[in-house]
Structures are given as structure tokens and as C-alpha cells.
C-alpha atoms as a PDB file:
ATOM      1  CA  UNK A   1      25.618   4.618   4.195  1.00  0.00           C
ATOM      2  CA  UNK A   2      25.385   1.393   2.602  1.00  0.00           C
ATOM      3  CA  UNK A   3      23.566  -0.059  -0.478  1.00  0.00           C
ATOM      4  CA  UNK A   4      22.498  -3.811  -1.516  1.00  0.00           C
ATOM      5  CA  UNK A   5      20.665  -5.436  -4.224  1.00  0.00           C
ATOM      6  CA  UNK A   6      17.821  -8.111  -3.582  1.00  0.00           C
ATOM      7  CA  UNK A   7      16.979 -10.565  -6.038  1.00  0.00           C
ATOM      8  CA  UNK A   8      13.592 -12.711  -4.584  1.00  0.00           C
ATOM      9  CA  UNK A   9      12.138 -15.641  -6.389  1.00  0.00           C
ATOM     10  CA  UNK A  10       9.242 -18.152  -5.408  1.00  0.00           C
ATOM     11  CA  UNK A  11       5.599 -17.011  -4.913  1.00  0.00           C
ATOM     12  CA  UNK A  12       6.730 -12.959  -5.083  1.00  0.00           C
ATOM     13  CA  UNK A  13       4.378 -11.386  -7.875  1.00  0.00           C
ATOM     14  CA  UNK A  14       0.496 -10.796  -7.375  1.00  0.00           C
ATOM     15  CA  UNK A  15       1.194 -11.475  -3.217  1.00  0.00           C
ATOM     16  CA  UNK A  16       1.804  -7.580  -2.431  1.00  0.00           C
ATOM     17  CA  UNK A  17       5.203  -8.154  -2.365  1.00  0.00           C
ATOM     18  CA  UNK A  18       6.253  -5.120  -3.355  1.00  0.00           C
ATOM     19  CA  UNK A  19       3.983  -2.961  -1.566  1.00  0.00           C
ATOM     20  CA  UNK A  20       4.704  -4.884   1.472  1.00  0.00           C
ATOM     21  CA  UNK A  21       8.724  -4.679   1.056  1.00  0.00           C
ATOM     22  CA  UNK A  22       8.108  -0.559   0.549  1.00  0.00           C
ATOM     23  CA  UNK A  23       6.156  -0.487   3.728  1.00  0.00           C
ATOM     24  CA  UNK A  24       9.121  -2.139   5.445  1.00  0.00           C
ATOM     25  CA  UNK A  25      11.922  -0.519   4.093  1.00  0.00           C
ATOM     26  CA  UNK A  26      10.180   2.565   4.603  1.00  0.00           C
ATOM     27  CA  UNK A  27       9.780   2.012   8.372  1.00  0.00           C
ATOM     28  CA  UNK A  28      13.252   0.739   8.578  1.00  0.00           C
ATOM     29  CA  UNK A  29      13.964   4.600   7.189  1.00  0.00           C
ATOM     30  CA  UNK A  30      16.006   3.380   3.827  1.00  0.00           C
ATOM     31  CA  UNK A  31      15.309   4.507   0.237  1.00  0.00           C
ATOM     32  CA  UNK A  32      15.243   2.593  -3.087  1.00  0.00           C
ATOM     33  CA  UNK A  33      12.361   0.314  -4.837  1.00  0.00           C
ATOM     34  CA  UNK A  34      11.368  -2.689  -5.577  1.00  0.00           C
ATOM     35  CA  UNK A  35      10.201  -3.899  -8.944  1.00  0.00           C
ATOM     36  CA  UNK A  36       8.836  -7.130 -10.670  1.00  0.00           C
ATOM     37  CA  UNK A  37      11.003  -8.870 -13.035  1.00  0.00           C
ATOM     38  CA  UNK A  38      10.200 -10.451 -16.089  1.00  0.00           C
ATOM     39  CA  UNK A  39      11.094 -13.475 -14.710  1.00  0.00           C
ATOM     40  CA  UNK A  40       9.349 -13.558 -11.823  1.00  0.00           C
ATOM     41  CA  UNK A  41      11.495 -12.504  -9.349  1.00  0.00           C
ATOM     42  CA  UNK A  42      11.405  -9.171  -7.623  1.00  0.00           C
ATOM     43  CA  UNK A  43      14.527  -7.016  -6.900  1.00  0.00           C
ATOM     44  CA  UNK A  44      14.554  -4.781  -4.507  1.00  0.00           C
ATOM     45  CA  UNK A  45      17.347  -1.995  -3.907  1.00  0.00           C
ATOM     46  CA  UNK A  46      17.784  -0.124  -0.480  1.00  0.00           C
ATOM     47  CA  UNK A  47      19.720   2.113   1.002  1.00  0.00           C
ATOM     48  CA  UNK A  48      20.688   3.161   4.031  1.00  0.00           C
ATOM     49  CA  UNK A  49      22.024   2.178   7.754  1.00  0.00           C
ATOM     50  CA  UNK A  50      23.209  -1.505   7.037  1.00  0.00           C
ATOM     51  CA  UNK A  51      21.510  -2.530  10.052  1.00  0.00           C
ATOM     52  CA  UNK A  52      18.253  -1.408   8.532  1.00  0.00           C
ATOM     53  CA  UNK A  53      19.356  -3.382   5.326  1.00  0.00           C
ATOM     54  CA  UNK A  54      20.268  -6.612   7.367  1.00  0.00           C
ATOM     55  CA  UNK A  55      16.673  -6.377   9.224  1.00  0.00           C
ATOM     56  CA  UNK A  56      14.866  -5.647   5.664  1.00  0.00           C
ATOM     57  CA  UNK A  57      17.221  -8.401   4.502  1.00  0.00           C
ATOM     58  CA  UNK A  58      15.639 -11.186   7.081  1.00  0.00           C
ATOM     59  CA  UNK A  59      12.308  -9.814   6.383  1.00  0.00           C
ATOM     60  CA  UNK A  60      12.598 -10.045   2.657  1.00  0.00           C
ATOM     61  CA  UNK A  61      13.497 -13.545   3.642  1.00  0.00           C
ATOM     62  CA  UNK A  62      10.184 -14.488   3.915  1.00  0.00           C
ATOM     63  CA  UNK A  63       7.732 -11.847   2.736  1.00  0.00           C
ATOM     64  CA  UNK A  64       4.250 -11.086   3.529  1.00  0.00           C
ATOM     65  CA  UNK A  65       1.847 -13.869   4.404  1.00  0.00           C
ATOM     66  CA  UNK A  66       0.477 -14.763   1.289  1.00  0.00           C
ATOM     67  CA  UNK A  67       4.580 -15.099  -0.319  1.00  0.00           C
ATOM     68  CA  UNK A  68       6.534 -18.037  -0.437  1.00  0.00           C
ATOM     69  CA  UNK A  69      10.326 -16.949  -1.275  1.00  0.00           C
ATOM     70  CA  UNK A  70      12.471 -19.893  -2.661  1.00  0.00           C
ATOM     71  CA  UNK A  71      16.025 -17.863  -2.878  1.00  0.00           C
ATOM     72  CA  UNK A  72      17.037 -14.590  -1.761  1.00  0.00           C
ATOM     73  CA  UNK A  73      20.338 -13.308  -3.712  1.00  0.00           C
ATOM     74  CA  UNK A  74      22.278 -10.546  -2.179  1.00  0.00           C
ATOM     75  CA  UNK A  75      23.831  -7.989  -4.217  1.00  0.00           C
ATOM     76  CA  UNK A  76      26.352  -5.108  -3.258  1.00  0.00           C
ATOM     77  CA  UNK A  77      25.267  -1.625  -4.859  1.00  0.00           C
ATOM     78  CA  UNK A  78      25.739   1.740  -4.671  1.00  0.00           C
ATOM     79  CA  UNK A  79      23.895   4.419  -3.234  1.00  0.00           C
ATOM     80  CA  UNK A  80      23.418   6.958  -6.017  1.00  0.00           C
ATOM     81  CA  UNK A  81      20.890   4.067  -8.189  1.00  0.00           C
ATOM     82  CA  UNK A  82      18.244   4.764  -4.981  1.00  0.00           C
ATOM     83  CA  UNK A  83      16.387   8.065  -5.233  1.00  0.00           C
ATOM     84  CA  UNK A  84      15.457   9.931  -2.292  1.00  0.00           C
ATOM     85  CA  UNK A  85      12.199   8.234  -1.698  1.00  0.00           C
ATOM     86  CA  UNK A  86      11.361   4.183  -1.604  1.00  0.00           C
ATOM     87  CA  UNK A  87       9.399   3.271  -4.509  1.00  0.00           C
ATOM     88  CA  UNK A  88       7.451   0.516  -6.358  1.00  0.00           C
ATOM     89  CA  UNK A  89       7.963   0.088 -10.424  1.00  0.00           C
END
């Protein structure tokens, strides 16, 4: 099992970022969330098969269509901040 930490920043709020990264980390089969920051960035936490984190990874990358991401930061973490579902905040 393996965790990581997503910090996105550009065009990522109002753009169904978030409901777009659930979908995909969902399908992927990982657990976590992704929330707006403050800032307006979003971070997103999964966890799972590190494949499926290294394919959400390339999608977060880029987003949905109406996104424009500017930097993607990758963070380790660790499985027990993710609960047992994927969730938006």
C-alpha cells in the first residue's frame, strides 16, 4: 500500500476539480480526498496500489477540461490520514 500527497495550483477551484479527481481516483480503486485550499490550490491525498497513484498522478497533471494546472507538488504520506472511502471537503 502506498500513500502520496498532491498539492495542484493554476485554474483548480470552481472547474470540478475535485469532483473530477474523486471520480478518478475512485476508478483507479484508491481512497482519500481532495479539498480546496485557501490558497487556491487543491490537495488531494490517495491511497492505494502506487501504480494507481502514478496514473492518478499524470491525470492530476492536467485535470478536467475546463482546469489549467500550473504545478503539481508531490508529497509522501501515510496511509492511516485516508479513510476508507474517497472524498471531497
Amino acid at each position: 500500500m502506498s500513500a502520496a500527497r498532491f498539492f495542484v495550483a493554476g485554474k483548480v477551484q470552481g472547474v470540478w476539480f475535485r469532483a473530477s479527481a474523486r471520480e478518478q481516483a475512485i476508478a483507479l480503486g484508491l481512497r482519500g480526498y481532495a479539498n480546496n485550499l485557501r490558497d487556491g490550490r487543491v490537495e488531494v491525498l490517495a491511497v492505494g496500489d502506487a501504480a494507481a497513484i502514478e496514473r492518478l498522478a499524470q491525470w492530476l497533471s492536467h485535470g478536467p477540461p475546463m482546469a489549467r494546472v500550473d504545478r503539481l507538488v508531490r508529497e509522501d504520506a501515510r496511509e492511516e490520514e485516508a479513510s476508507e472511502a474517497f472524498v471531497c471537503g
